[in-house]
Protein backbone atom coordinates (compact mmCIF):
# COMPACT_ATOMS: atom_id res chain seq x y z
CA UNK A 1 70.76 144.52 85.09
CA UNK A 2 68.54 147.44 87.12
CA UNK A 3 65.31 147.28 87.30
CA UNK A 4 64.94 150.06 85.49
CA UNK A 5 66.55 148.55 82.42
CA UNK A 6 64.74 145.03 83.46
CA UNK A 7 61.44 147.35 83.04
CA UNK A 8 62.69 148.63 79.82
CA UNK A 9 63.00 145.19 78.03
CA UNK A 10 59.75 144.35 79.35
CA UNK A 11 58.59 147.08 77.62
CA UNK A 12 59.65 146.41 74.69
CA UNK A 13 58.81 142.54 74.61
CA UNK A 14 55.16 143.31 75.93
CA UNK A 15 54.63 145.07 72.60
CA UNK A 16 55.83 143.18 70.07
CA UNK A 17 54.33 140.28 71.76
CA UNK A 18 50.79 141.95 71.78
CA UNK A 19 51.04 142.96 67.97
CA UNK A 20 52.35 139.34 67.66
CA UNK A 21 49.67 138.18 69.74
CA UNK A 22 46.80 140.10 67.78
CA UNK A 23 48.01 139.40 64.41
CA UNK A 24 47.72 135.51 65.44
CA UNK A 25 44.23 136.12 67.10
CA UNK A 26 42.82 136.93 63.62
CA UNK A 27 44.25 134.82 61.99
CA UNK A 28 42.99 132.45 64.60
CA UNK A 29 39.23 133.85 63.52
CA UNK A 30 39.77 133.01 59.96
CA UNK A 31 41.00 129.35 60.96
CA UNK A 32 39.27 128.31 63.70
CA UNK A 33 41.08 125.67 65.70
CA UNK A 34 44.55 125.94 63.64
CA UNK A 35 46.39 123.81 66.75
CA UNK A 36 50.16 125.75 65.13
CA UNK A 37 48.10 129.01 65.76
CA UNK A 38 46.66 128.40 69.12
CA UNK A 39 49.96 127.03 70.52
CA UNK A 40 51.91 130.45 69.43
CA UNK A 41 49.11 132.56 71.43
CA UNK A 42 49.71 130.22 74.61
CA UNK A 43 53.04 130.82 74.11
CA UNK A 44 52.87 134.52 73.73
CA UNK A 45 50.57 134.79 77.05
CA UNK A 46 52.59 132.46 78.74
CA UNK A 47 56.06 134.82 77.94
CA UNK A 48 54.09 137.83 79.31
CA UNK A 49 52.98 135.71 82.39
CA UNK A 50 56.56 134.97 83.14
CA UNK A 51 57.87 138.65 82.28
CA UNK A 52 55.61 140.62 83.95
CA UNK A 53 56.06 138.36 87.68
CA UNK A 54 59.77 139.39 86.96
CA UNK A 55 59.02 143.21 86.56
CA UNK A 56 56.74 142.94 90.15
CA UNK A 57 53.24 143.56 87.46
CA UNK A 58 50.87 141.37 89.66
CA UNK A 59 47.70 142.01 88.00
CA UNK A 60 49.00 141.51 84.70
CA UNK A 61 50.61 138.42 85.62
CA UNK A 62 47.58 137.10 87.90
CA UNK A 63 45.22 138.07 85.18
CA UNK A 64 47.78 135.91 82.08
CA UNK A 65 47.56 132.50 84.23
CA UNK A 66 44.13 132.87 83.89
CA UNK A 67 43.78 133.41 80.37
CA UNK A 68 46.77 131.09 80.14
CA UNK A 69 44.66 127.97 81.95
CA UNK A 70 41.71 129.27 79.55
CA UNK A 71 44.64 128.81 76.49
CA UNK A 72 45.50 125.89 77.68
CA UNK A 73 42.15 123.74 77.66
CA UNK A 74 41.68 124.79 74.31
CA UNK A 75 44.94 123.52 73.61
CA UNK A 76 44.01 120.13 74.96
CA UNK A 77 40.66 120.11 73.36
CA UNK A 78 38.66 120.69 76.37
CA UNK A 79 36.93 123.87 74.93
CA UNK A 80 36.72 124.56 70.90
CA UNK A 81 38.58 128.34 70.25
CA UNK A 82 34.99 129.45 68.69
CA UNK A 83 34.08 133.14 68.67
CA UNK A 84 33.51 133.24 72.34
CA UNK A 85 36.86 132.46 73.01
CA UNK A 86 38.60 134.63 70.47
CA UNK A 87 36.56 137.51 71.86
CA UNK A 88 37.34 136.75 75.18
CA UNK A 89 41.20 136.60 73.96
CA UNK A 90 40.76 140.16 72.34
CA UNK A 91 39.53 141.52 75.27
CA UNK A 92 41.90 139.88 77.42
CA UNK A 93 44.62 141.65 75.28
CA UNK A 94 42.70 144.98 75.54
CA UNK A 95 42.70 144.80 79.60
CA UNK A 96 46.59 143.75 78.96
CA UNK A 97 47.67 147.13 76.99
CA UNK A 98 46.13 149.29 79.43
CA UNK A 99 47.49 147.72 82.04
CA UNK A 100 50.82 147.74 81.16
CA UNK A 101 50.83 151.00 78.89
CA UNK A 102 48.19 153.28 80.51
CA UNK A 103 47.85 155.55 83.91
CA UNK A 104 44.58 154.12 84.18
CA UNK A 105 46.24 151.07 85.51
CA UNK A 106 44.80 149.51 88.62
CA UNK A 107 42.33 151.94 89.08
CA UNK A 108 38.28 151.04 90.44
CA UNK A 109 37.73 150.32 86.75
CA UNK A 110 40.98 148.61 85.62
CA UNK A 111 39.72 146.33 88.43
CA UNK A 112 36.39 145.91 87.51
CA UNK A 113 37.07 144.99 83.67
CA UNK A 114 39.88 142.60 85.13
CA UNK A 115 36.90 140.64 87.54
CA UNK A 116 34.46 140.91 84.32
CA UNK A 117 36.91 139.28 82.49
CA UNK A 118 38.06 136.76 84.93
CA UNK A 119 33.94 136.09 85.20
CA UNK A 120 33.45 135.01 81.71
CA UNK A 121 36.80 132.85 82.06
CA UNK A 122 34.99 130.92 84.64
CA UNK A 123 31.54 130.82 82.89
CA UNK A 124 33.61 129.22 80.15
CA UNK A 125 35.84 126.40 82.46
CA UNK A 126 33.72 126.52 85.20
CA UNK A 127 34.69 125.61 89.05
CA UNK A 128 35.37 128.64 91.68
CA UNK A 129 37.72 131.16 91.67
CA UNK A 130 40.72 129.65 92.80
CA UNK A 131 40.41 127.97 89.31
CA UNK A 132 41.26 130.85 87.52
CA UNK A 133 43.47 133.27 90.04
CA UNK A 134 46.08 130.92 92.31
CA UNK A 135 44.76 130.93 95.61
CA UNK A 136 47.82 132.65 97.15
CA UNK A 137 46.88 135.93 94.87
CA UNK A 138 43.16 135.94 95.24
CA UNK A 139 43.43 139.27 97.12
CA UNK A 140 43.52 142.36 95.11
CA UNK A 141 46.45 144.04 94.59
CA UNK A 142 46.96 147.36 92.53
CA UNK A 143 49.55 146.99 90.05
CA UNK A 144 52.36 149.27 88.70
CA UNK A 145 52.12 151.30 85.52
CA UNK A 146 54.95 151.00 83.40
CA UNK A 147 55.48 155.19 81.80
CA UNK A 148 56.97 155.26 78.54
């Protein structure tokens, strides 16, 4: 398969995963701590983890282990999916679309709103960076923008 054709089934995934992924993040509001519901969103942000390392999207995938880790205590009760954490979520998805979908990707305040984020993932688990970002990726690396 090219990579052309490699990016166009990311494409296509990334999308129906984030409508997916929305769609389960209100229901998520309306039943706080449904373990079935939090699970799929892990799963969904885990998928676009893996996909976009495959299609060479660094930020995107640096920025999804995060929120992954972040998924992933909630998952094992360590923090309660309250509002904070759905917010966080629905911003996390925001950064995620224009990322992938928009020329603004990577730019001074792509960047920015990618470190704010990662911030308020490690107000919420605490530790340093290298708890949220894998040490080999702490640098920061502009990403590609996927035209549709």
């Amino acid at each position: 398969m090219s990579e052309i054709a490699i990016r166009d089934v990311f494409i296509a995934e990334a999308r129906e995963i984030l409508e997916n992924l929305e769609s389960d993040i209100v229901k998520l509001e309306e039943n706080e701590g449904d373990s079935e519901i939090i699970n799929r969103i892990f799963r969904y942000v885990h998928t676009l983890k893996g996909s976009s390392g495959i299609t060479g999207m660094t930020t995107v995938y640096e920025f999804t282990h995060s929120l992954e880790n972040l998924l992933d205590d909630v998952r094992s009760d360590k923090i309660t999916a309250g509002k904070e954490i759905i917010d966080l979520i629905l911003d996390g998805v925001d950064w995620i679309k224009n990322e992938i979908f928009s020329e603004e990707s990577g730019t001074g305040e792509s960047v920015q709103n990618k470190n704010l984020l990662l911030e308020r993932i490690l107000a919420i688990r605490g530790g340093d960076m290298s708890s949220i970002v894998p040490a080999s990726k702490q640098s920061s690396s502009r990403s590609e923008t996927v035209s549709i």
